[in-house]
PDB file of N, CA and C in Angstrom:
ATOM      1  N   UNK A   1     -55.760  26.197 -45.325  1.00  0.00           N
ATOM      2  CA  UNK A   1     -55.619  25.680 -43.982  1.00  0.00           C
ATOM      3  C   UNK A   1     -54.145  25.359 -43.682  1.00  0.00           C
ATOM      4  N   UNK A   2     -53.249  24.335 -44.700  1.00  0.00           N
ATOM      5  CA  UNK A   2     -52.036  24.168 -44.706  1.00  0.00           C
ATOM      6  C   UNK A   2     -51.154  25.270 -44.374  1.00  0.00           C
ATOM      7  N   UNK A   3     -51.480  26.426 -45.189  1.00  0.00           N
ATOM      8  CA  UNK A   3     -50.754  27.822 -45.118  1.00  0.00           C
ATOM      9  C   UNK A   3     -51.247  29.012 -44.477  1.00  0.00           C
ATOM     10  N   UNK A   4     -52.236  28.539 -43.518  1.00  0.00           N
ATOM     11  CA  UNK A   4     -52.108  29.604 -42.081  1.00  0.00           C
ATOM     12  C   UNK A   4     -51.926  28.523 -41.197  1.00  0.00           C
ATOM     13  N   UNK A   5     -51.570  27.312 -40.705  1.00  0.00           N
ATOM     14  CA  UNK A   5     -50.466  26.919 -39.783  1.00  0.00           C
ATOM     15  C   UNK A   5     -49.197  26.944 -39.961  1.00  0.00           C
ATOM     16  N   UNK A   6     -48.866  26.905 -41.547  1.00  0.00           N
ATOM     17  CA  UNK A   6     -47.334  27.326 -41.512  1.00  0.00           C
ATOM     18  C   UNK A   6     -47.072  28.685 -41.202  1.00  0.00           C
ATOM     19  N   UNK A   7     -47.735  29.563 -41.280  1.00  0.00           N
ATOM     20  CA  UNK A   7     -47.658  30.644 -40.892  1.00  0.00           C
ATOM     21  C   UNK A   7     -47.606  31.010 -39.620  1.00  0.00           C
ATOM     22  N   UNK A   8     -48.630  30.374 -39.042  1.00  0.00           N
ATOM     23  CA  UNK A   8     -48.633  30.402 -37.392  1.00  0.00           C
ATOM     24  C   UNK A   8     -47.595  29.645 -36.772  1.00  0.00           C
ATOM     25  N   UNK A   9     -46.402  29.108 -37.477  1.00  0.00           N
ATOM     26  CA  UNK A   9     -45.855  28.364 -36.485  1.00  0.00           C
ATOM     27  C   UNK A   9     -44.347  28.577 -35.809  1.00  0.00           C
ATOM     28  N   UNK A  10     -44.711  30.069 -36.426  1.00  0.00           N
ATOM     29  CA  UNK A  10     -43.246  30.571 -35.816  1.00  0.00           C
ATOM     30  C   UNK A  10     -43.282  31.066 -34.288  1.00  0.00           C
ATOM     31  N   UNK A  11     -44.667  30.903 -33.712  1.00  0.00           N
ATOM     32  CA  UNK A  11     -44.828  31.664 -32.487  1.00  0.00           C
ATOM     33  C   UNK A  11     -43.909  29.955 -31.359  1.00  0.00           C
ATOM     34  N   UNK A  12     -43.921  31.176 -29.832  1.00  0.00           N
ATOM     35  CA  UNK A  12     -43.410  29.644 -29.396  1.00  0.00           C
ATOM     36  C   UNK A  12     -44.428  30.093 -28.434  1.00  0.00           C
ATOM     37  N   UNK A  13     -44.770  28.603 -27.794  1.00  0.00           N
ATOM     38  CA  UNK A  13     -45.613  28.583 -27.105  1.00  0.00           C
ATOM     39  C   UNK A  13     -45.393  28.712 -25.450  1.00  0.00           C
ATOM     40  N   UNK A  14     -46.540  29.606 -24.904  1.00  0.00           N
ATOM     41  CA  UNK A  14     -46.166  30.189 -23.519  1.00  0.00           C
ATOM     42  C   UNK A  14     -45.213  30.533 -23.346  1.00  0.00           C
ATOM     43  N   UNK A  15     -44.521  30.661 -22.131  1.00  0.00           N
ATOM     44  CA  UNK A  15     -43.336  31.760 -21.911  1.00  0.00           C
ATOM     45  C   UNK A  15     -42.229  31.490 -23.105  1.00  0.00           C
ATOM     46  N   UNK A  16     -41.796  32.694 -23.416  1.00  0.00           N
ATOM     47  CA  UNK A  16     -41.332  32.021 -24.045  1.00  0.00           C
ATOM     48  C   UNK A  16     -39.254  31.692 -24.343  1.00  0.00           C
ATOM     49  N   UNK A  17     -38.814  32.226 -22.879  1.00  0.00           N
ATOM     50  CA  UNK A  17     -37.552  31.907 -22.234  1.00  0.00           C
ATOM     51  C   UNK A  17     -37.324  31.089 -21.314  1.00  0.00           C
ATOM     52  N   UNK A  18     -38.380  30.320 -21.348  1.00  0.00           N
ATOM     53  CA  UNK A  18     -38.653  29.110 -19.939  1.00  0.00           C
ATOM     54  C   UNK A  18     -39.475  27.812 -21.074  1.00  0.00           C
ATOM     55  N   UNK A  19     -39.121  26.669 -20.196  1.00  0.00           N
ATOM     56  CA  UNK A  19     -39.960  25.490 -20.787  1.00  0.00           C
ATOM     57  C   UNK A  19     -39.055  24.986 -22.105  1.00  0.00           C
ATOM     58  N   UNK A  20     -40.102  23.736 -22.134  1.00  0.00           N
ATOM     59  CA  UNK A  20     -39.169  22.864 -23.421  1.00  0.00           C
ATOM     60  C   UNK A  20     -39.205  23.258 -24.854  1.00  0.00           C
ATOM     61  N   UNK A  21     -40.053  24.005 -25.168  1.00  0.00           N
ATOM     62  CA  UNK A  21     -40.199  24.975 -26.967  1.00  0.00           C
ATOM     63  C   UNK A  21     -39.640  26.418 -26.003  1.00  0.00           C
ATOM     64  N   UNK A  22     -38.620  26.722 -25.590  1.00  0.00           N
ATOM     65  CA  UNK A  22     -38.412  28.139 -25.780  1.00  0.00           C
ATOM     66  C   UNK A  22     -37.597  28.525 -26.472  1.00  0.00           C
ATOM     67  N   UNK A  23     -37.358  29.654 -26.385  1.00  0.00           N
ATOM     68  CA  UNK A  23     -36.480  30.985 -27.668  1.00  0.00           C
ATOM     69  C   UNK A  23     -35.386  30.555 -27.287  1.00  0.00           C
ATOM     70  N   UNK A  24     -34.512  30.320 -27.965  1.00  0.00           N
ATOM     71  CA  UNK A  24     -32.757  30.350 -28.074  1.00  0.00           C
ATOM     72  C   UNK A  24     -32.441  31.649 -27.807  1.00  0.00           C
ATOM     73  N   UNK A  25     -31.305  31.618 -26.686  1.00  0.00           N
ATOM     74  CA  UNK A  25     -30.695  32.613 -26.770  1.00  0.00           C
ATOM     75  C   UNK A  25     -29.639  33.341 -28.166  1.00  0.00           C
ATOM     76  N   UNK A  26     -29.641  34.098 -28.098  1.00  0.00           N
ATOM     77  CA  UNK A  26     -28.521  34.972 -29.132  1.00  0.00           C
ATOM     78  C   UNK A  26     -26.829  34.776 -28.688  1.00  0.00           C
ATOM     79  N   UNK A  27     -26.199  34.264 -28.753  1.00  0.00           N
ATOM     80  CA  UNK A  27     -25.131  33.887 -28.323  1.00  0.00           C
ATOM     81  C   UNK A  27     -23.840  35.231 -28.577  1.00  0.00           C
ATOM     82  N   UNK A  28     -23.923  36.095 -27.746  1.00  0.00           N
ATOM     83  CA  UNK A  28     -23.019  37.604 -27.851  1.00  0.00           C
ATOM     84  C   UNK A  28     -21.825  37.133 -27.563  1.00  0.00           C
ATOM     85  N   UNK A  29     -20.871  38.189 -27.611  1.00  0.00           N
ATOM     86  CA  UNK A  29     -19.256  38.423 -27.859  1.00  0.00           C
ATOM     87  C   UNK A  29     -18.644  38.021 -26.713  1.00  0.00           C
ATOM     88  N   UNK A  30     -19.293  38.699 -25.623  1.00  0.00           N
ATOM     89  CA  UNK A  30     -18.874  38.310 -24.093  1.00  0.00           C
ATOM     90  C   UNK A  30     -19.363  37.078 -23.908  1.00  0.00           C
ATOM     91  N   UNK A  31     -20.318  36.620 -24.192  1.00  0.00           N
ATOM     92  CA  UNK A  31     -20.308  34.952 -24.005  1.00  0.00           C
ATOM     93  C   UNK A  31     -19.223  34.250 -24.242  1.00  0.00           C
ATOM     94  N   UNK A  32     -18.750  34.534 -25.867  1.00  0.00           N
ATOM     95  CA  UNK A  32     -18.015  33.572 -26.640  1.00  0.00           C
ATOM     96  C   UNK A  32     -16.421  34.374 -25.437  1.00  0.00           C
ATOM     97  N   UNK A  33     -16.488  35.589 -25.170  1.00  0.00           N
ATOM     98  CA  UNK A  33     -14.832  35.507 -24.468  1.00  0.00           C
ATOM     99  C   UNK A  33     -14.969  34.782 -23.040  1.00  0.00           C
ATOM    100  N   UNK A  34     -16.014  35.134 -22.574  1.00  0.00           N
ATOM    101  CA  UNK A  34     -15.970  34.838 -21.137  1.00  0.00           C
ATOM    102  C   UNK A  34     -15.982  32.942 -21.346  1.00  0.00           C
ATOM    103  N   UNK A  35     -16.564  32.333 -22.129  1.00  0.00           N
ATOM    104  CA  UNK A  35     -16.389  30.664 -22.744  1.00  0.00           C
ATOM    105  C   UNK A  35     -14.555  30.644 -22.689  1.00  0.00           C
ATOM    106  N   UNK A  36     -14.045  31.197 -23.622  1.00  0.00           N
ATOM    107  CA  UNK A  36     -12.847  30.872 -24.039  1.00  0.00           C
ATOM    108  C   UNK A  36     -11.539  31.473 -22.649  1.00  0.00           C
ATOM    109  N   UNK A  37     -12.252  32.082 -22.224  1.00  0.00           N
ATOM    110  CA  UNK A  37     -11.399  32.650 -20.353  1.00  0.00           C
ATOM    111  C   UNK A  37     -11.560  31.740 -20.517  1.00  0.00           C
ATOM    112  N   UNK A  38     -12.519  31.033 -19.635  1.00  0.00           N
ATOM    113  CA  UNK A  38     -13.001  29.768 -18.610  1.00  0.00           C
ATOM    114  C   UNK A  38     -11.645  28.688 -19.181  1.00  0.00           C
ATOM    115  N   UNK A  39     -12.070  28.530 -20.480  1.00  0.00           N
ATOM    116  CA  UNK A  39     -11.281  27.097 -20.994  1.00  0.00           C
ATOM    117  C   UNK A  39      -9.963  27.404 -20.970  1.00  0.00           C
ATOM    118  N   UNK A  40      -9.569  28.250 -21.104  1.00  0.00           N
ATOM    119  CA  UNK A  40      -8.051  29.010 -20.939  1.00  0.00           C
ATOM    120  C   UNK A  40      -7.342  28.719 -19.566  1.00  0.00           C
ATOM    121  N   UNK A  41      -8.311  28.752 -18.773  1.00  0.00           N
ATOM    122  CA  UNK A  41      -8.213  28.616 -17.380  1.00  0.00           C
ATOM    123  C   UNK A  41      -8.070  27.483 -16.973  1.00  0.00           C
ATOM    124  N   UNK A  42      -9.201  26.564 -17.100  1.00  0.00           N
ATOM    125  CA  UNK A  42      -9.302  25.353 -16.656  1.00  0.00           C
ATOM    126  C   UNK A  42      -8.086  24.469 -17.953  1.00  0.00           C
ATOM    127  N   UNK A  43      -7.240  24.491 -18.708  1.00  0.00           N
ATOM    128  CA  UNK A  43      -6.318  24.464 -19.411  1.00  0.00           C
ATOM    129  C   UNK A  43      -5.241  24.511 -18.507  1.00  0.00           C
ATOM    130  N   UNK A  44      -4.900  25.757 -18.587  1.00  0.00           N
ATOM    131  CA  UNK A  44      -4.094  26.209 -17.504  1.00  0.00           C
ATOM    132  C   UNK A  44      -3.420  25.383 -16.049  1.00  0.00           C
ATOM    133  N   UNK A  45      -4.840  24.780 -15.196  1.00  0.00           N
ATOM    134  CA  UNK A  45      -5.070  24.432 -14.193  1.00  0.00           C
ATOM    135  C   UNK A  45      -4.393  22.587 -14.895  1.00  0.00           C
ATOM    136  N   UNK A  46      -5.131  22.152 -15.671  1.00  0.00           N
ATOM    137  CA  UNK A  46      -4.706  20.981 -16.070  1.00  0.00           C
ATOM    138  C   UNK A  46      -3.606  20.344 -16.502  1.00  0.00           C
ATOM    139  N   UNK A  47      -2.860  21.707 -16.803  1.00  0.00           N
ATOM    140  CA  UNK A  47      -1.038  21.510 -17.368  1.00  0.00           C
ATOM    141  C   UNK A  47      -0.667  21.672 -15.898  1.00  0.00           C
ATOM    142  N   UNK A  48      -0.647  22.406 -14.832  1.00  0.00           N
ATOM    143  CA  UNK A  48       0.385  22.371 -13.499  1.00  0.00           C
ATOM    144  C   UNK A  48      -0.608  21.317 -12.523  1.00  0.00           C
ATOM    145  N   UNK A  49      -1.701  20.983 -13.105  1.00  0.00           N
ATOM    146  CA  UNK A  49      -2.111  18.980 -12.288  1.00  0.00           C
ATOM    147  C   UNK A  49      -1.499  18.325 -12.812  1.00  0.00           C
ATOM    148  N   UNK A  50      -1.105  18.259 -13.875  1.00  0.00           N
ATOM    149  CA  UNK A  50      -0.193  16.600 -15.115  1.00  0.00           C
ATOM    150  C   UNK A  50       1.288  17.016 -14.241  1.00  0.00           C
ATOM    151  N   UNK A  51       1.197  18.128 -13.340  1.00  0.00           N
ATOM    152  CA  UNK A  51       2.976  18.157 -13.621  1.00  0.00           C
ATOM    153  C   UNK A  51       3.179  18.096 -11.901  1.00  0.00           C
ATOM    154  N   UNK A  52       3.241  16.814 -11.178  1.00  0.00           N
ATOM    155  CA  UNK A  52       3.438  16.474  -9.716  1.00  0.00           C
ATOM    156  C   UNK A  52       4.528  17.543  -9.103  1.00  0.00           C
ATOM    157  N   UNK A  53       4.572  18.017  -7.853  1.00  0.00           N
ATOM    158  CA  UNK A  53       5.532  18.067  -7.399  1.00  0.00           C
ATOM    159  C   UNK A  53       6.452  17.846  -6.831  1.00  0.00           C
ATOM    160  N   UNK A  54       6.177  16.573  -6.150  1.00  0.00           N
ATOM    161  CA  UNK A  54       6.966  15.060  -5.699  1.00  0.00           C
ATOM    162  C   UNK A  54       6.371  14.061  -6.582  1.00  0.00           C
ATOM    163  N   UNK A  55       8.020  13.409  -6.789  1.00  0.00           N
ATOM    164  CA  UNK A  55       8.008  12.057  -7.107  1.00  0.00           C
ATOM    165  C   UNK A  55       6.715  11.039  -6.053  1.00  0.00           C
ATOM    166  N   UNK A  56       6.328   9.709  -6.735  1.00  0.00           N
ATOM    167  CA  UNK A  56       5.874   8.860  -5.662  1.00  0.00           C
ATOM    168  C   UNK A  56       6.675   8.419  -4.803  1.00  0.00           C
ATOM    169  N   UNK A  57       8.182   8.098  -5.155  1.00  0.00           N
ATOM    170  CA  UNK A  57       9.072   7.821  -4.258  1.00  0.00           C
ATOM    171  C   UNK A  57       9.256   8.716  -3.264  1.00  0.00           C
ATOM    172  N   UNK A  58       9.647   9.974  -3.506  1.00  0.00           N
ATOM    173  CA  UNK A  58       9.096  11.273  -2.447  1.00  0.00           C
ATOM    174  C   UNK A  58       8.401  11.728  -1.425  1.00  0.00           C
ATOM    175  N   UNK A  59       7.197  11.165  -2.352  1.00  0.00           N
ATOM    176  CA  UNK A  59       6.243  11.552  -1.486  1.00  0.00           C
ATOM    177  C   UNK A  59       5.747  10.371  -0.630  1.00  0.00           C
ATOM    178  N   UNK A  60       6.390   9.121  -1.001  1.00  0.00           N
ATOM    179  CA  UNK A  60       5.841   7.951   0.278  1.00  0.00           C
ATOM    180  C   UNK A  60       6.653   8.480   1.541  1.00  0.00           C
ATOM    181  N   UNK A  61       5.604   8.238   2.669  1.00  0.00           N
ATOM    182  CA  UNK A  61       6.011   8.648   3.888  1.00  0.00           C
ATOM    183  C   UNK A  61       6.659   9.920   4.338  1.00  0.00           C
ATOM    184  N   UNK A  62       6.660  11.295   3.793  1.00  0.00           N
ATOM    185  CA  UNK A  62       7.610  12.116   3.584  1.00  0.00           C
ATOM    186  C   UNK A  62       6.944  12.944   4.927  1.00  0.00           C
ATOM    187  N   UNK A  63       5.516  13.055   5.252  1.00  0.00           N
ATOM    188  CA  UNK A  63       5.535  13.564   6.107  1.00  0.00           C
ATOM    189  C   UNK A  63       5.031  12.727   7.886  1.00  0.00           C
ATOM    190  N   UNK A  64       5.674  11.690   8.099  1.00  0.00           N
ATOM    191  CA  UNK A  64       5.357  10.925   9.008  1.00  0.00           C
ATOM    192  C   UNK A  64       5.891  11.019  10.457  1.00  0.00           C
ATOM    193  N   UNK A  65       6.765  12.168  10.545  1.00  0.00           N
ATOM    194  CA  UNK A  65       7.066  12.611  11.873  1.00  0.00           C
ATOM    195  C   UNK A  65       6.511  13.891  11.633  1.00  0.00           C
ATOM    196  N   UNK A  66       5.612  14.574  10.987  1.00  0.00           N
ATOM    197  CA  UNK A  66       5.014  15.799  11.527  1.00  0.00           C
ATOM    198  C   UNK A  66       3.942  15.628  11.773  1.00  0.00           C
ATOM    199  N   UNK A  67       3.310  13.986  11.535  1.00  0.00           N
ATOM    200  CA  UNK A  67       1.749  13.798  11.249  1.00  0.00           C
ATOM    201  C   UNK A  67       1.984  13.413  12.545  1.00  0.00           C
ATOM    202  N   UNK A  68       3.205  12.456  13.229  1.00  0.00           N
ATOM    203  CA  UNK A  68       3.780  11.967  14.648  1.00  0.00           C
ATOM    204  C   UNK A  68       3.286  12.947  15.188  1.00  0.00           C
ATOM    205  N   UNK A  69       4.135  14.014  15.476  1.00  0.00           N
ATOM    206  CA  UNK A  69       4.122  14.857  16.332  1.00  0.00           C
ATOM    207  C   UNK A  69       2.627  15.906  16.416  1.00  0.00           C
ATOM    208  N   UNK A  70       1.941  16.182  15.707  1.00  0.00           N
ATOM    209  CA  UNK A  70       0.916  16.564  15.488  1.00  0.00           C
ATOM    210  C   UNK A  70      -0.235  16.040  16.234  1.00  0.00           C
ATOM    211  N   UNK A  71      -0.296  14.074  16.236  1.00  0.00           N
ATOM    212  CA  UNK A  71      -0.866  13.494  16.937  1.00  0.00           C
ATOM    213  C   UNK A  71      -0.783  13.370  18.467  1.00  0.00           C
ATOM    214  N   UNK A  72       0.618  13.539  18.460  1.00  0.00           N
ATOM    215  CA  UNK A  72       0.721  14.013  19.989  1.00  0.00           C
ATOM    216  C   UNK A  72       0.312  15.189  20.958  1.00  0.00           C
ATOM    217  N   UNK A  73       0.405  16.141  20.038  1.00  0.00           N
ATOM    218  CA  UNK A  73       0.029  17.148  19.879  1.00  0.00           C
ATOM    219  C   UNK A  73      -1.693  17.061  21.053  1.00  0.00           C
ATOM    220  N   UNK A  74      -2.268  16.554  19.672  1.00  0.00           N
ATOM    221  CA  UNK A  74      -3.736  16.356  20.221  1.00  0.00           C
ATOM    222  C   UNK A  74      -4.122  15.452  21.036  1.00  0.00           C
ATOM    223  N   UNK A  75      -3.382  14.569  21.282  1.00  0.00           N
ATOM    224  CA  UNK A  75      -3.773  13.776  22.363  1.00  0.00           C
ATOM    225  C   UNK A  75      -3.436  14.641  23.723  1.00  0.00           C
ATOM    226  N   UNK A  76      -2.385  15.265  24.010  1.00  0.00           N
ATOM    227  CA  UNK A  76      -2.073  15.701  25.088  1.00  0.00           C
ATOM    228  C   UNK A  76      -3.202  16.913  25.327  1.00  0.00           C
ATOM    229  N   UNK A  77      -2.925  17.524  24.331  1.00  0.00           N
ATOM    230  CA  UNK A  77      -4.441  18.809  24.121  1.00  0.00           C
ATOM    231  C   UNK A  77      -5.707  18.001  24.930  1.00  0.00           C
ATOM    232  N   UNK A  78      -6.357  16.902  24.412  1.00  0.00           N
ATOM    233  CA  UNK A  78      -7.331  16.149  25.017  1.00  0.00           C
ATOM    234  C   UNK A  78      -6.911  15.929  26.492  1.00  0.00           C
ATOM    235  N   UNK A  79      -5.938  15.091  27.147  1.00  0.00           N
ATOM    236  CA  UNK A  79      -5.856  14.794  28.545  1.00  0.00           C
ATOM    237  C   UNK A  79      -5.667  15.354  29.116  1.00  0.00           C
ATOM    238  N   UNK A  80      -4.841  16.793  28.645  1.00  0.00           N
ATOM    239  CA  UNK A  80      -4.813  17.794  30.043  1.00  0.00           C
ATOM    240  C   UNK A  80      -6.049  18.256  30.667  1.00  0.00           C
ATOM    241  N   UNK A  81      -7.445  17.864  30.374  1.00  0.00           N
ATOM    242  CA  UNK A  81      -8.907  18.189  30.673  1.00  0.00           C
ATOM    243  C   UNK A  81      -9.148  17.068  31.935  1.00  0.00           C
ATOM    244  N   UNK A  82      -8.129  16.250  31.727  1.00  0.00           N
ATOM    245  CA  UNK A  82      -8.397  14.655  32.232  1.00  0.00           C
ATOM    246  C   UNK A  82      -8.622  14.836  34.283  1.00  0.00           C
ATOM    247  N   UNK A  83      -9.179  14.566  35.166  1.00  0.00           N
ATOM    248  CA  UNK A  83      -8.860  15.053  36.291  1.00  0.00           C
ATOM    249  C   UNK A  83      -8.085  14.110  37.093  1.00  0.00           C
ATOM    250  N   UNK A  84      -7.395  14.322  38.049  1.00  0.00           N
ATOM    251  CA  UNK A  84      -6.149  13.520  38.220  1.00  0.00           C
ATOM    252  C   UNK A  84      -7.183  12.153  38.625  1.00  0.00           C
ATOM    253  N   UNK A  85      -5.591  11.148  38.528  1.00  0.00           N
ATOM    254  CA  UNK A  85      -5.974   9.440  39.241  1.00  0.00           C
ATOM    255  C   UNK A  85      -6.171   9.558  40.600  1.00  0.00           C
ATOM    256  N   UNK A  86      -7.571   8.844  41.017  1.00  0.00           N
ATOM    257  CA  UNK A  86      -7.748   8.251  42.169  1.00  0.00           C
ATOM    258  C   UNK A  86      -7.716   6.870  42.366  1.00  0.00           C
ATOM    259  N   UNK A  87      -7.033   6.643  43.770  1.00  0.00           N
ATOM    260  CA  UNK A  87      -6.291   4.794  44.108  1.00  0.00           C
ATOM    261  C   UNK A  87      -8.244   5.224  44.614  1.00  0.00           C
ATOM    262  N   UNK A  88      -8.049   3.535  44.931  1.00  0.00           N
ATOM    263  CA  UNK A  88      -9.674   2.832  45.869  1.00  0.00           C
ATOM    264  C   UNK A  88      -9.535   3.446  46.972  1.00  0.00           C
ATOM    265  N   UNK A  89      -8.465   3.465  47.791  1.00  0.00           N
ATOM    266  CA  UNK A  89      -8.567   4.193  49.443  1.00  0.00           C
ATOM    267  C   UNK A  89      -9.228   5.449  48.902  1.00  0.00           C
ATOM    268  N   UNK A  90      -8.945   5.940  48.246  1.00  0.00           N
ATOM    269  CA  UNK A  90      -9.561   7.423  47.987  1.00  0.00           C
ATOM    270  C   UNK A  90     -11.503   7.201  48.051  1.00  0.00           C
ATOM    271  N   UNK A  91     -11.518   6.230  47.119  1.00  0.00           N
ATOM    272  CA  UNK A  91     -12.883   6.293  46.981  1.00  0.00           C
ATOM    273  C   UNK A  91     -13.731   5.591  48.113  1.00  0.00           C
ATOM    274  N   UNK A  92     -12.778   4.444  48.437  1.00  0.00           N
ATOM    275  CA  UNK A  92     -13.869   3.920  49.870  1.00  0.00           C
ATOM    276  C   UNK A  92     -13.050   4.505  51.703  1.00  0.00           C
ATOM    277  N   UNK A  93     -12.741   6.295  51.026  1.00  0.00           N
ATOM    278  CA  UNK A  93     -12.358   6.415  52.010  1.00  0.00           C
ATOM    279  C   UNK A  93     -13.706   6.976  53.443  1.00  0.00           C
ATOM    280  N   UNK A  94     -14.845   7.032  52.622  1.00  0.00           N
ATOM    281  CA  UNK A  94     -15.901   7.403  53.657  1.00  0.00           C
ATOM    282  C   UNK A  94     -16.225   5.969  54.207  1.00  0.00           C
ATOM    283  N   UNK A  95     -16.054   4.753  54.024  1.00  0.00           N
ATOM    284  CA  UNK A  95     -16.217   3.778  54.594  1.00  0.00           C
ATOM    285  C   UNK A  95     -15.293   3.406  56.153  1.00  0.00           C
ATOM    286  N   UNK A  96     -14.103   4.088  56.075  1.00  0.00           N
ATOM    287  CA  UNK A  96     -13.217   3.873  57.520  1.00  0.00           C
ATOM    288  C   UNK A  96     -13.465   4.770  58.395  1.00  0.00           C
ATOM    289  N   UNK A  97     -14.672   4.160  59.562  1.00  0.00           N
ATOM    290  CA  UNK A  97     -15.396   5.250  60.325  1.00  0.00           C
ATOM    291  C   UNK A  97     -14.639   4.629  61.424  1.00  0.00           C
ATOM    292  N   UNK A  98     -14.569   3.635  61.487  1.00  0.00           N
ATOM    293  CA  UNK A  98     -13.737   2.815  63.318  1.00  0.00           C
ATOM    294  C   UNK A  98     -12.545   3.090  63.138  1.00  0.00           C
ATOM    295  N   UNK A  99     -11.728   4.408  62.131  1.00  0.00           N
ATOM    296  CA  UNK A  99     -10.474   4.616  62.688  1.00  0.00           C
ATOM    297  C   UNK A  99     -10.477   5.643  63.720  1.00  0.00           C
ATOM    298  N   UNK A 100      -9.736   5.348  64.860  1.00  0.00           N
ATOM    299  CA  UNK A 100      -9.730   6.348  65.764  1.00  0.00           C
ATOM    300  C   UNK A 100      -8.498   7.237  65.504  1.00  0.00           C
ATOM    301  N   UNK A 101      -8.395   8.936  66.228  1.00  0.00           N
ATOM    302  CA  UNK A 101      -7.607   9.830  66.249  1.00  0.00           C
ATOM    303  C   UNK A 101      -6.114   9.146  66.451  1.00  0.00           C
ATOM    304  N   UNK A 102      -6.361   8.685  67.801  1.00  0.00           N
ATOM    305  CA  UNK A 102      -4.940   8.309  68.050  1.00  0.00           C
ATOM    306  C   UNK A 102      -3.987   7.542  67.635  1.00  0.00           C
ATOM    307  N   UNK A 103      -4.610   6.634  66.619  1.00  0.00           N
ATOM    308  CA  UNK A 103      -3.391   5.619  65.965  1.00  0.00           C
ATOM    309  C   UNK A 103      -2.700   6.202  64.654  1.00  0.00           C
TER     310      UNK A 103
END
């Protein structure tokens, strides 16, 4: 009995590349290069992040008249939509019916 479950117990159960008992993959050549690209890479990427290209002194405030002008930029962009100012005579001008022609 002991030694036909050890026997049987090399099978895996249900699918058997899916789920929590499945088959290990075989780990091939292009895995292991396309692994060692990646880290090569992201390496790479991590030596020219450690290395700033402005100082903090530099870079405080460095771009504060283009962010200026930029903002102006868009504000004016926005109000030119704006339709011109009207005074009150304008608006309570249907109210002055007793003006006559001649004065």
């Amino acid at each position: 009995m002991f030694l036909t479950l050890m026997l049987l117990r090399n099978s895996i159960p249900g699918k058997q590349w899916i789920g929590k008992h499945r088959r290990p993959r075989a780990v091939t050549w292009q895995m292991t290069r396309n692994t060692v690209k990646h880290l090569e890479r992201e390496r790479e990427n991590e030596y020219w992040i450690s290395r700033p290209y402005m100082t903090p002194e530099q870079e405080y405030c460095h771009a504060v008249e283009r962010r200026a002008k930029n903002w102006i930029k868009i504000k004016e962009a926005k109000f030119c939509n704006f339709p011109q100012h009207k005074s009150i005579t304008d608006h309570l001008s249907h109210l002055n019916i007793t003006k006559t022609w001649s004065s």
